[in-house]
PDB file of N, CA and C in Angstrom:
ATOM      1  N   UNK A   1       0.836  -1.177   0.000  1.00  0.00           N
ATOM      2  CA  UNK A   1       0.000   0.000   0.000  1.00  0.00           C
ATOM      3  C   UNK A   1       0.882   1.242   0.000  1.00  0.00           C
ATOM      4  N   UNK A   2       0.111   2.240  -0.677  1.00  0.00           N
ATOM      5  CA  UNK A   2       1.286   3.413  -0.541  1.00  0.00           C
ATOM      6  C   UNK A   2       0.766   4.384   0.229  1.00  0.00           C
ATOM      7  N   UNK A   3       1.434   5.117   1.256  1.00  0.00           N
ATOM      8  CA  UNK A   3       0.862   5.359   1.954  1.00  0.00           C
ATOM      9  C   UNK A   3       1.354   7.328   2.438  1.00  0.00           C
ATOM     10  N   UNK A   4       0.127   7.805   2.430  1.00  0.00           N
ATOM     11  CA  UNK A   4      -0.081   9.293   2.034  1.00  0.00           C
ATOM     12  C   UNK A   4      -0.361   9.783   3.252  1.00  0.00           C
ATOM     13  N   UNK A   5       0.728  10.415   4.124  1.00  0.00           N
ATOM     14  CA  UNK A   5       0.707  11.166   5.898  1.00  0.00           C
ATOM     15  C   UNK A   5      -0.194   9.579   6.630  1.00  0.00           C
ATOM     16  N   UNK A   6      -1.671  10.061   6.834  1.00  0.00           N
ATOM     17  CA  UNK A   6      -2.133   9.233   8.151  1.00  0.00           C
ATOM     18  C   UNK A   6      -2.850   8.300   7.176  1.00  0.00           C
ATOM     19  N   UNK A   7      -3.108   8.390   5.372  1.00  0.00           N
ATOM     20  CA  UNK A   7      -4.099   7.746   4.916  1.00  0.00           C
ATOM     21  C   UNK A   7      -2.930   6.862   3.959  1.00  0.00           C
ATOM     22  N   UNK A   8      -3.779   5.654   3.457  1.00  0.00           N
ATOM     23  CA  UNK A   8      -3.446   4.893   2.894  1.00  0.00           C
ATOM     24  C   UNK A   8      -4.071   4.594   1.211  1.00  0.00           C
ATOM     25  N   UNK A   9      -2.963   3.904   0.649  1.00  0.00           N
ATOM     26  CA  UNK A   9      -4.445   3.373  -1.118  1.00  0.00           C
ATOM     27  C   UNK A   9      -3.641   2.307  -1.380  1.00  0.00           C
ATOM     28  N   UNK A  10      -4.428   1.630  -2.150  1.00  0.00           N
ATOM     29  CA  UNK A  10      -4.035   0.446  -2.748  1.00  0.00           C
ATOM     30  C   UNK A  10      -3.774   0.714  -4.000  1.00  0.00           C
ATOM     31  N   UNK A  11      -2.845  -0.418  -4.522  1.00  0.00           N
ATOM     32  CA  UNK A  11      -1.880  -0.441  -5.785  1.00  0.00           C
ATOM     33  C   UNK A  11      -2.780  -0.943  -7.149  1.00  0.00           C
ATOM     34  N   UNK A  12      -3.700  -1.247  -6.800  1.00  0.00           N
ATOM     35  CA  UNK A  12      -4.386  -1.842  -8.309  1.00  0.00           C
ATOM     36  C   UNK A  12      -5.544  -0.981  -8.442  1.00  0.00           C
ATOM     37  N   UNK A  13      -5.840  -1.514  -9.817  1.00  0.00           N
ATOM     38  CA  UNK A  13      -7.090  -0.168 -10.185  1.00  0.00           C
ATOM     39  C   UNK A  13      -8.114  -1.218 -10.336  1.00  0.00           C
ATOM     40  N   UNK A  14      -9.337  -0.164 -10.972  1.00  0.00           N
ATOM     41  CA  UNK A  14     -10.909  -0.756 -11.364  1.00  0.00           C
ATOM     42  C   UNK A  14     -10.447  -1.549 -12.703  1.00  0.00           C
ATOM     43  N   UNK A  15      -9.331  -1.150 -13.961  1.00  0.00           N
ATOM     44  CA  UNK A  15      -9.123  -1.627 -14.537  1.00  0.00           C
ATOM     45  C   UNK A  15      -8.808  -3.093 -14.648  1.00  0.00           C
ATOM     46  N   UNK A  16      -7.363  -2.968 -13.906  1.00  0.00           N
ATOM     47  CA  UNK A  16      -7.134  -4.543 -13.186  1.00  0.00           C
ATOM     48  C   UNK A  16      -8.159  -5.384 -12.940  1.00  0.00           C
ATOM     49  N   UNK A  17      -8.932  -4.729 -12.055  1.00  0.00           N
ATOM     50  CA  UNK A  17     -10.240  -5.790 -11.706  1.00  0.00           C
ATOM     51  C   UNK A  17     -11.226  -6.270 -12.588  1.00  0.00           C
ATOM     52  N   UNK A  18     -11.319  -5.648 -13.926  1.00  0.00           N
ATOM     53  CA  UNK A  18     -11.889  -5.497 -15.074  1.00  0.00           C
ATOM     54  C   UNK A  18     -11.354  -7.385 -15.436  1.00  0.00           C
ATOM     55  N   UNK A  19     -10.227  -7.299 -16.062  1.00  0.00           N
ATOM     56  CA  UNK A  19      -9.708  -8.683 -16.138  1.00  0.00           C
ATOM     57  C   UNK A  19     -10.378  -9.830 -15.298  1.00  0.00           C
ATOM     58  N   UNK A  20      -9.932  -9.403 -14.519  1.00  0.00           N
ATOM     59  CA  UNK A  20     -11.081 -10.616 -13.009  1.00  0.00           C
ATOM     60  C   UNK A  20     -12.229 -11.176 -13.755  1.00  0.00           C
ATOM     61  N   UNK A  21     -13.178 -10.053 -13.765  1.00  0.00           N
ATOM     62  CA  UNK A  21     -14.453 -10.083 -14.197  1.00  0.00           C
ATOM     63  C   UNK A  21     -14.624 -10.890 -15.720  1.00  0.00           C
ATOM     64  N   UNK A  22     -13.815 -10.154 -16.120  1.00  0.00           N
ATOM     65  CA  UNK A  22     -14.003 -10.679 -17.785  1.00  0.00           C
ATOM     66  C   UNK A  22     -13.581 -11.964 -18.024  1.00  0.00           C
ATOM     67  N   UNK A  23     -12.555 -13.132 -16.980  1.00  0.00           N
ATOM     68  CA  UNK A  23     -12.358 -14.283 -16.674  1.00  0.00           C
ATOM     69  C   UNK A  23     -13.506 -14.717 -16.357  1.00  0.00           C
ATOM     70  N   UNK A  24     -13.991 -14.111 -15.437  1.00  0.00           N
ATOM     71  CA  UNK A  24     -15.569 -14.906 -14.607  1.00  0.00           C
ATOM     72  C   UNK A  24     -16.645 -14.984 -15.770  1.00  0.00           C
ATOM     73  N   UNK A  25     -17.059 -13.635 -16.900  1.00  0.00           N
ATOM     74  CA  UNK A  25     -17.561 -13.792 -17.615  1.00  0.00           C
ATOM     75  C   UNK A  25     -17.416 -14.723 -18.487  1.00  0.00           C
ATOM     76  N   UNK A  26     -15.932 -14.974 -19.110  1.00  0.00           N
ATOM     77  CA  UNK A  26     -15.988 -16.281 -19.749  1.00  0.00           C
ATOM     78  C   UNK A  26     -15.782 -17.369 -19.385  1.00  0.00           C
ATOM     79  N   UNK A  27     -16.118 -17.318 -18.236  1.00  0.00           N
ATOM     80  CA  UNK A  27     -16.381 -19.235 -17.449  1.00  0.00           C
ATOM     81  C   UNK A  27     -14.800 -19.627 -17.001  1.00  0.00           C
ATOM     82  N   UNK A  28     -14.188 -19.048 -17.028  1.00  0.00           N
ATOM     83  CA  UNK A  28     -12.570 -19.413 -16.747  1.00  0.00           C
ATOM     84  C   UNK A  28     -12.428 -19.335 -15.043  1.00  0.00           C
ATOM     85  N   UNK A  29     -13.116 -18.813 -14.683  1.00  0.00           N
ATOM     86  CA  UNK A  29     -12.885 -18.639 -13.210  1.00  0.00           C
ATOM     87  C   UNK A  29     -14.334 -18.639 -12.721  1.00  0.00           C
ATOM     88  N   UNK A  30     -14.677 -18.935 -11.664  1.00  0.00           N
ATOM     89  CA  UNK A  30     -16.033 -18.220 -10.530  1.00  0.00           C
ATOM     90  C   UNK A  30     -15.488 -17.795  -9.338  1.00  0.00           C
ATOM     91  N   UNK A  31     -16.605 -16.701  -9.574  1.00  0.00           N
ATOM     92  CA  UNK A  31     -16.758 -15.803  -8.694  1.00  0.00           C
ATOM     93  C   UNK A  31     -18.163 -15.319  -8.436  1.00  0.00           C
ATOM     94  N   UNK A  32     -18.157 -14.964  -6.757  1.00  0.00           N
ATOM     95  CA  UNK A  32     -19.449 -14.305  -6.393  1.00  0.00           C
ATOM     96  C   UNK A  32     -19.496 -13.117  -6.715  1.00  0.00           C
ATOM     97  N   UNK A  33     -20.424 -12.592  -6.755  1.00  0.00           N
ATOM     98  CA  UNK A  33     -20.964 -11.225  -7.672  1.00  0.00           C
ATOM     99  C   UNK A  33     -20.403 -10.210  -6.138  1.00  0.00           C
ATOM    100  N   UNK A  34     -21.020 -10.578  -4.752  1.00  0.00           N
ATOM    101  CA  UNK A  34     -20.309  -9.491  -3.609  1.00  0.00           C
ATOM    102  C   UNK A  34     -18.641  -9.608  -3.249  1.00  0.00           C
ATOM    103  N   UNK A  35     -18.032 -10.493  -3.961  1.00  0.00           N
ATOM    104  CA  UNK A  35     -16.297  -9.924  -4.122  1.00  0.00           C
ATOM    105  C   UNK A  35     -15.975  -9.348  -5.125  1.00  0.00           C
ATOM    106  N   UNK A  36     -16.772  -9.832  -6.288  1.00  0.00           N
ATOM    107  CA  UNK A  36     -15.914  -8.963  -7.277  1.00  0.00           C
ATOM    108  C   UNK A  36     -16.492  -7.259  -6.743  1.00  0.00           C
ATOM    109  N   UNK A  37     -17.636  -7.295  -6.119  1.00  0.00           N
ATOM    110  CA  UNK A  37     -18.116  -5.673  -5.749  1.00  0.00           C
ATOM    111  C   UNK A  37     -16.638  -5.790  -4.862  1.00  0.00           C
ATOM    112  N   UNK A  38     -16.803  -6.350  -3.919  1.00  0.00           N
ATOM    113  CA  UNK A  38     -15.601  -6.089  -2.969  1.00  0.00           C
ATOM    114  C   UNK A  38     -14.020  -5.598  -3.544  1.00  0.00           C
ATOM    115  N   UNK A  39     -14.338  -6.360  -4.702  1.00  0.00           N
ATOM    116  CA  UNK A  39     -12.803  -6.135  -5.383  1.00  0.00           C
ATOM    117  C   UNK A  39     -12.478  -4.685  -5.877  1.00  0.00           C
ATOM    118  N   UNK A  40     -13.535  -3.947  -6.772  1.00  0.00           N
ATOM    119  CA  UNK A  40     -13.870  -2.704  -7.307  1.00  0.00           C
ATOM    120  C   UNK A  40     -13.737  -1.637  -6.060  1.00  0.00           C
ATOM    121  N   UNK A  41     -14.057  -1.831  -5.208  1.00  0.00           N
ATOM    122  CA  UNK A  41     -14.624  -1.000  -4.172  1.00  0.00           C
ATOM    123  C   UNK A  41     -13.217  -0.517  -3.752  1.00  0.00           C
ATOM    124  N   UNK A  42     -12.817  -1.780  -3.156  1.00  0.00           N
ATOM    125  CA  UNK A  42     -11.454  -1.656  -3.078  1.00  0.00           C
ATOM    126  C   UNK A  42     -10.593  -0.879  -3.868  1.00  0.00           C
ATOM    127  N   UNK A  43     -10.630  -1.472  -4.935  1.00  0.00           N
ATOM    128  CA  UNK A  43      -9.379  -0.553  -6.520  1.00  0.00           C
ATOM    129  C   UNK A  43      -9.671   0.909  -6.323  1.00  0.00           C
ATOM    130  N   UNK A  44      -8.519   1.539  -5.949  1.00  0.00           N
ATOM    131  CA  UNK A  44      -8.193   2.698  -6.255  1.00  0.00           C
ATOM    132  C   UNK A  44      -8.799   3.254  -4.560  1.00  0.00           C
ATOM    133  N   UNK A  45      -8.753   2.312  -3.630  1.00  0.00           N
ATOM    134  CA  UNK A  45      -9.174   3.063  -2.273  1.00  0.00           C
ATOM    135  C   UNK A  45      -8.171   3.937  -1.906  1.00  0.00           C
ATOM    136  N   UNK A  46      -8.675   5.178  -1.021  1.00  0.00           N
ATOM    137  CA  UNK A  46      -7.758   5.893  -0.097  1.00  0.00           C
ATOM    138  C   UNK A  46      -8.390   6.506   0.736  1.00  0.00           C
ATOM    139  N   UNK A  47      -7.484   5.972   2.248  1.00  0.00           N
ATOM    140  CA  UNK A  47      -8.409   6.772   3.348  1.00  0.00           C
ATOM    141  C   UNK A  47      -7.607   5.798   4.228  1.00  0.00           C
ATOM    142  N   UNK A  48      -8.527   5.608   5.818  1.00  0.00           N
ATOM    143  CA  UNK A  48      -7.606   4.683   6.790  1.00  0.00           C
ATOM    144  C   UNK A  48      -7.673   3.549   6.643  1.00  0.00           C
ATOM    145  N   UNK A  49      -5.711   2.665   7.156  1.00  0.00           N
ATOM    146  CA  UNK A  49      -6.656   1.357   7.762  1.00  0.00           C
ATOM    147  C   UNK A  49      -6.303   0.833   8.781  1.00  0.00           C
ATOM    148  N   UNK A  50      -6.536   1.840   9.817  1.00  0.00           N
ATOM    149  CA  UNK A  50      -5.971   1.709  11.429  1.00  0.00           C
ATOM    150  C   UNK A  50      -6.153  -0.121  12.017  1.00  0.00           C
ATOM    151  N   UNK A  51      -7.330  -1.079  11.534  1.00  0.00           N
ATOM    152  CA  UNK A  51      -6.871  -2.462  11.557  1.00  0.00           C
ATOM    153  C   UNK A  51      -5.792  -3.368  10.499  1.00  0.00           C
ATOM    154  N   UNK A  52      -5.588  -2.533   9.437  1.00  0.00           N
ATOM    155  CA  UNK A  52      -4.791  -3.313   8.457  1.00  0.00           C
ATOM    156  C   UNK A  52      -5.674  -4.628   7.837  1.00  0.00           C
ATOM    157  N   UNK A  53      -6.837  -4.072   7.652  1.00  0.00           N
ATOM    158  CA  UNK A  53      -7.946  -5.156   6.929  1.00  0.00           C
ATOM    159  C   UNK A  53      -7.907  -4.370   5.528  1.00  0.00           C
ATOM    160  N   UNK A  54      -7.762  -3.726   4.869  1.00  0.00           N
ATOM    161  CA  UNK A  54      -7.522  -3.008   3.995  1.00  0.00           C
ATOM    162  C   UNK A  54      -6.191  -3.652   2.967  1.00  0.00           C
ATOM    163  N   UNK A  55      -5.379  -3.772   3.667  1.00  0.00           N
ATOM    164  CA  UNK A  55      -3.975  -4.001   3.357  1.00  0.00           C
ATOM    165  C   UNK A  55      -4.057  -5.482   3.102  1.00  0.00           C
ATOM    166  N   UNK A  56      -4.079  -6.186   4.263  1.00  0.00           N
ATOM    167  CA  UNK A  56      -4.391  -7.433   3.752  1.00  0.00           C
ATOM    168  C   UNK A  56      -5.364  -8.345   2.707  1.00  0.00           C
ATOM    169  N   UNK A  57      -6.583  -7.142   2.377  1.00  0.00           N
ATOM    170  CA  UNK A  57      -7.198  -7.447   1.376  1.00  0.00           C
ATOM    171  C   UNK A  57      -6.034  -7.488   0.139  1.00  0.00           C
ATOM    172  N   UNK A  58      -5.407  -6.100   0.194  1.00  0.00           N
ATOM    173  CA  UNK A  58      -4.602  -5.745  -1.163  1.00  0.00           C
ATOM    174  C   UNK A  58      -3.671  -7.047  -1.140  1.00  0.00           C
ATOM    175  N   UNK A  59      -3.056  -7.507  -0.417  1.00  0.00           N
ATOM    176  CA  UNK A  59      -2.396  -8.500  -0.420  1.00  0.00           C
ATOM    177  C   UNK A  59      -2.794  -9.711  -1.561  1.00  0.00           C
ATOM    178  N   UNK A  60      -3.962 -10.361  -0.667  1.00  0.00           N
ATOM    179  CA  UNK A  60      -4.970 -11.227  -1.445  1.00  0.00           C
ATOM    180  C   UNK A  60      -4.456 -10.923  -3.064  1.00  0.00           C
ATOM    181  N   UNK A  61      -5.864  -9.872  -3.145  1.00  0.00           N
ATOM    182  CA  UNK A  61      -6.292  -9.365  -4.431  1.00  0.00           C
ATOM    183  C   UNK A  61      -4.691  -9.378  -5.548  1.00  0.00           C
ATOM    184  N   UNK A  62      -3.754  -8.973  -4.993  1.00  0.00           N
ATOM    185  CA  UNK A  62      -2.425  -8.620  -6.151  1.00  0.00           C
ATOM    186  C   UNK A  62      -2.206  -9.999  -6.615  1.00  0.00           C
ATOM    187  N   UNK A  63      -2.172 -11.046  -5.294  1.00  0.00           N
ATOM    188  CA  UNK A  63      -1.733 -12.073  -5.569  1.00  0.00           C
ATOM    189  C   UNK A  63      -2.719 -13.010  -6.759  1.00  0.00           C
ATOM    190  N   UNK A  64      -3.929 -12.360  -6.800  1.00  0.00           N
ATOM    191  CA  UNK A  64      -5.178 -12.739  -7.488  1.00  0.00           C
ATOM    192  C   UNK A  64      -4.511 -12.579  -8.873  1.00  0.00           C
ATOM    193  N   UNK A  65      -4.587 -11.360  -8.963  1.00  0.00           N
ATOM    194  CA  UNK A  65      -4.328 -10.937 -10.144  1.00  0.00           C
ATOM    195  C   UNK A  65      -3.305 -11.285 -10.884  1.00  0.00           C
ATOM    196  N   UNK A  66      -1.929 -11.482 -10.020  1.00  0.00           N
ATOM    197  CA  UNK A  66      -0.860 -11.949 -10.726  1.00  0.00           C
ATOM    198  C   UNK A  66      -0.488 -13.126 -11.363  1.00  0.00           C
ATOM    199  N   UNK A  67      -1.690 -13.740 -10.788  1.00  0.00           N
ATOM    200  CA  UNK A  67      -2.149 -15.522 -11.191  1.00  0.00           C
ATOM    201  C   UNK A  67      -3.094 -14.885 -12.238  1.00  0.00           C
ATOM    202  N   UNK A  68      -3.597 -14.082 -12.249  1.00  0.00           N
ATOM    203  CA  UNK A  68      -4.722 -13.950 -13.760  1.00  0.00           C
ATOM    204  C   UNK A  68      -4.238 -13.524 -14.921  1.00  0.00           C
ATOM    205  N   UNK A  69      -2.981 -12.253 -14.626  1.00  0.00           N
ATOM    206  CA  UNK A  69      -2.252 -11.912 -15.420  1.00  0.00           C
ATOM    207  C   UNK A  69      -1.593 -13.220 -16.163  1.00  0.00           C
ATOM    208  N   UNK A  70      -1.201 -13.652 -15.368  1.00  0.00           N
ATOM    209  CA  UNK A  70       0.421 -14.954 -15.427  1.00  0.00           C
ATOM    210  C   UNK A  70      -0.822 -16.370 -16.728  1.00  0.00           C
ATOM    211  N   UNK A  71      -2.054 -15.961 -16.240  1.00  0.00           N
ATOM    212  CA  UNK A  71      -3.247 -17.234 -17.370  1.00  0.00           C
ATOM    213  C   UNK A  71      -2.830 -18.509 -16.064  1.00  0.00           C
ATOM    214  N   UNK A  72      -2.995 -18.202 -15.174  1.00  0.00           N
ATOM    215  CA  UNK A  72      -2.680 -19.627 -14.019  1.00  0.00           C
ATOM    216  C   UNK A  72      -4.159 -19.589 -13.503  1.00  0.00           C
ATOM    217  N   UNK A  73      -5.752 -20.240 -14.176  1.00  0.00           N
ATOM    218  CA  UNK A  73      -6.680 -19.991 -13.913  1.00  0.00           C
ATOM    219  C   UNK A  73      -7.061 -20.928 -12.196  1.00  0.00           C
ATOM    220  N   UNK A  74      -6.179 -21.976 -12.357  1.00  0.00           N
ATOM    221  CA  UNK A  74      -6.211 -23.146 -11.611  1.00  0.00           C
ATOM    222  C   UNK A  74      -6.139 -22.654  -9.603  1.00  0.00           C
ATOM    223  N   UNK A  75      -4.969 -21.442 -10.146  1.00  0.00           N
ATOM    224  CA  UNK A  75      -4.284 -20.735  -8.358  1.00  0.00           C
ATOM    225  C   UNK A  75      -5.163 -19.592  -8.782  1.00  0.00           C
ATOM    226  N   UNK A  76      -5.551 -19.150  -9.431  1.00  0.00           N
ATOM    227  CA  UNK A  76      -6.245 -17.930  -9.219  1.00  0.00           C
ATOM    228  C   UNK A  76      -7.700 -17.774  -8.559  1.00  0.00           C
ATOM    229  N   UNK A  77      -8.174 -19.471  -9.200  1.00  0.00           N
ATOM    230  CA  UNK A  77      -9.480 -19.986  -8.491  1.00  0.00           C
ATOM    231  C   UNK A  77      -9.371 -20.343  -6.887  1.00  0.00           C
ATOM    232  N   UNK A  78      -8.136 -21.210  -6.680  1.00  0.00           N
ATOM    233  CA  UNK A  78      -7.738 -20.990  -5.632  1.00  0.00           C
ATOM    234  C   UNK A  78      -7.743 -19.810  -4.244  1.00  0.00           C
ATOM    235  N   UNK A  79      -6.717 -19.119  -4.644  1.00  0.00           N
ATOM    236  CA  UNK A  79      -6.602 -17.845  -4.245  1.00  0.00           C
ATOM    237  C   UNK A  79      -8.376 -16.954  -4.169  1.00  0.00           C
ATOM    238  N   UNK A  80      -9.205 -17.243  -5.240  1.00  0.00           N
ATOM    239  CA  UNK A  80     -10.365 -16.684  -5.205  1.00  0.00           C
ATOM    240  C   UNK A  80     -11.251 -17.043  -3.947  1.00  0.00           C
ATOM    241  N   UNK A  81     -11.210 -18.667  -3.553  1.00  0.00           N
ATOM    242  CA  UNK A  81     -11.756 -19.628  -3.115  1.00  0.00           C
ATOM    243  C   UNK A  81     -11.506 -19.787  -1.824  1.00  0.00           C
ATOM    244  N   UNK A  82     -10.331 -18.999  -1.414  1.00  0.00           N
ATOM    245  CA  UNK A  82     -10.013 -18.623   0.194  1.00  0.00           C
ATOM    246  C   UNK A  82     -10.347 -17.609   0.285  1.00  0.00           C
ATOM    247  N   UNK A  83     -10.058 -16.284  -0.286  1.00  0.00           N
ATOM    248  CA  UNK A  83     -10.062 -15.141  -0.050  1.00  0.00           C
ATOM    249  C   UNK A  83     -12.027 -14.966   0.569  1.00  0.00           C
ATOM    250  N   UNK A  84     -12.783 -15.940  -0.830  1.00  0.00           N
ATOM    251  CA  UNK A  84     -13.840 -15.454  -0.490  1.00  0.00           C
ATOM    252  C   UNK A  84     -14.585 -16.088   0.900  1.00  0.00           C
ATOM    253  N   UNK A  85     -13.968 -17.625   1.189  1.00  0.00           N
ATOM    254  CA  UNK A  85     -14.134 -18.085   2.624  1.00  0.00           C
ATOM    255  C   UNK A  85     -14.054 -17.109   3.511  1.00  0.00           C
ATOM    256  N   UNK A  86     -12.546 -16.975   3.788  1.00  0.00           N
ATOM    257  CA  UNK A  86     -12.215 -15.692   4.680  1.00  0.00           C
ATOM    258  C   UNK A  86     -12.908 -14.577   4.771  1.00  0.00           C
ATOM    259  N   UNK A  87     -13.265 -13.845   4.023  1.00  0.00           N
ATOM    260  CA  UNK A  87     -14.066 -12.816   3.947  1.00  0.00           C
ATOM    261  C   UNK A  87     -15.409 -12.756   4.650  1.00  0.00           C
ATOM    262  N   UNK A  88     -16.057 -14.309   4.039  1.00  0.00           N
ATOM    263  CA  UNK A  88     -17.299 -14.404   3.963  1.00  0.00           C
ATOM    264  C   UNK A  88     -17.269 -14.648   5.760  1.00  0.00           C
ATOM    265  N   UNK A  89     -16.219 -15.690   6.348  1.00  0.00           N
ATOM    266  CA  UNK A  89     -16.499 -15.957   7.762  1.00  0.00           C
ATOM    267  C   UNK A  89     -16.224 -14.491   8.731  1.00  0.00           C
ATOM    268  N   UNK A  90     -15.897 -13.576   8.146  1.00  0.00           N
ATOM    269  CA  UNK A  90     -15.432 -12.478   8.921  1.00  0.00           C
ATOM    270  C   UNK A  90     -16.616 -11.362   9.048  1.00  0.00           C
ATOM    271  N   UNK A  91     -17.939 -11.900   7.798  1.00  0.00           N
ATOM    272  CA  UNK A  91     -18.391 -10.767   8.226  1.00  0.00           C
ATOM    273  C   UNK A  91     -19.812 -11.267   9.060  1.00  0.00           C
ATOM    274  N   UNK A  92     -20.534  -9.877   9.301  1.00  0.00           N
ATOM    275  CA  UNK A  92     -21.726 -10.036  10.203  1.00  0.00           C
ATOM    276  C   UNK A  92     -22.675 -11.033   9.642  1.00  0.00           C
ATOM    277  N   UNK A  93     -23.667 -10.881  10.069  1.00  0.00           N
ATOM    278  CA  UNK A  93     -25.022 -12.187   9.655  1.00  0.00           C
ATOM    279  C   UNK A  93     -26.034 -10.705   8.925  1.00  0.00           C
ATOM    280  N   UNK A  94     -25.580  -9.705   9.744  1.00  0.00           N
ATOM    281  CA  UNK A  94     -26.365  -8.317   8.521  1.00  0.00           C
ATOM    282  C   UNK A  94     -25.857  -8.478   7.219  1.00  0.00           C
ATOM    283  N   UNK A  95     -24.720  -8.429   7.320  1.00  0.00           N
ATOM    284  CA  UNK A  95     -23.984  -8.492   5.607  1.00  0.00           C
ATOM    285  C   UNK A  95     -23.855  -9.438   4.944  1.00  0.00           C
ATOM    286  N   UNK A  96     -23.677 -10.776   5.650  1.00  0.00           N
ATOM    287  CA  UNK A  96     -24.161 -11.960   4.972  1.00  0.00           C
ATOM    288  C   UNK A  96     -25.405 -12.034   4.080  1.00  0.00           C
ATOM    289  N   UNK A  97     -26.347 -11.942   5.258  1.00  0.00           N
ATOM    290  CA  UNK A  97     -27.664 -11.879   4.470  1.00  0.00           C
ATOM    291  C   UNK A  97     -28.127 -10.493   3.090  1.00  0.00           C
ATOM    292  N   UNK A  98     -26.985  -9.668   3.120  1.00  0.00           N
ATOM    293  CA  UNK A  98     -27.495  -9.091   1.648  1.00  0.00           C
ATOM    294  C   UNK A  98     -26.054  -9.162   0.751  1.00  0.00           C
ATOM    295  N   UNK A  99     -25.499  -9.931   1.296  1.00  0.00           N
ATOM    296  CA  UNK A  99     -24.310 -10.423   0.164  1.00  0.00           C
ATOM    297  C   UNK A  99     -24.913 -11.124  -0.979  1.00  0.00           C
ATOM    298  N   UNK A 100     -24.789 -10.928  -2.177  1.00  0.00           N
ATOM    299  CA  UNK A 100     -25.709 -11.668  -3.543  1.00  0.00           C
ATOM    300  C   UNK A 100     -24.120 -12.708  -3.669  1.00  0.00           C
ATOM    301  N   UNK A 101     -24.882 -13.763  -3.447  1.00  0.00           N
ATOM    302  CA  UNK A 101     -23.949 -14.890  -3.381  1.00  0.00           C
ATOM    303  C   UNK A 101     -23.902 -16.044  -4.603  1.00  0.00           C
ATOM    304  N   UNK A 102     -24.633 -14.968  -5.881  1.00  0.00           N
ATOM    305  CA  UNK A 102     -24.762 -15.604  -6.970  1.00  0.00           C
ATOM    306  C   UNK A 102     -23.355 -15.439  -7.613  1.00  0.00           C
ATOM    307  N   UNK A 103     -23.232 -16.514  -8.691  1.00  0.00           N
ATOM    308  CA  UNK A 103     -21.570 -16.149  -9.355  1.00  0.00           C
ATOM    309  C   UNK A 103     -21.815 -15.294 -10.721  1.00  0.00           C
ATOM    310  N   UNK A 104     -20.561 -14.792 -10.851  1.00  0.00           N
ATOM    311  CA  UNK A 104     -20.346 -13.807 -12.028  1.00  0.00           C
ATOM    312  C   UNK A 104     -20.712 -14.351 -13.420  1.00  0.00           C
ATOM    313  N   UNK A 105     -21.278 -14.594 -13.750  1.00  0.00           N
ATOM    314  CA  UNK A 105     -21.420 -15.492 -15.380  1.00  0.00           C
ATOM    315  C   UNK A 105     -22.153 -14.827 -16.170  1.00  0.00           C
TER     316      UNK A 105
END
């Protein structure tokens, strides 16, 4: 993350994440429709991340990408397939329940 006085941003854009998507669209990967939001939301953030939940997303996500870039659909599904576990066990039963947990296709 690069990081600006007290605020922080992440290194990848909406573009980047564009790729993601356009894998999921052509059946090469799945994905749920509330990470790839998660993913976008993310691209191009700046502001705090006094827990470092922010950061460790970016972590994830680069490593996502660099397997999508690299055509490694196999670790990228992978990598997709924890990230979205993790995520999913971390959040509330409010946000669960309006997470659209349909896949990208």
């Amino acid at each position: 993350m690069k990081q600006y006085g007290a605020n922080k941003a992440t290194e990848f854009s909406k573009k980047q994440i564009s790729v993601i998507y356009a894998a999921a669209k052509r059946g090469e990967i799945k994905i749920e429709k509330w990470v790839i939001g998660e993913f976008y939301d993310l691209a191009d953030y700046y502001g705090y991340d006094d827990n470092n939940s922010v950061e460790r997303a970016e972590t994830d996500i680069l490593r996502i990408l660099e397997s999508v870039f690299a055509n490694d659909m196999t670790k990228a599904q992978e990598l997709i397939d924890d990230y979205t576990e993790k995520t999913w066990n971390l959040m509330g039963k409010k946000a669960q329940s309006k997470a659209d947990r349909s896949l990208v296709a």
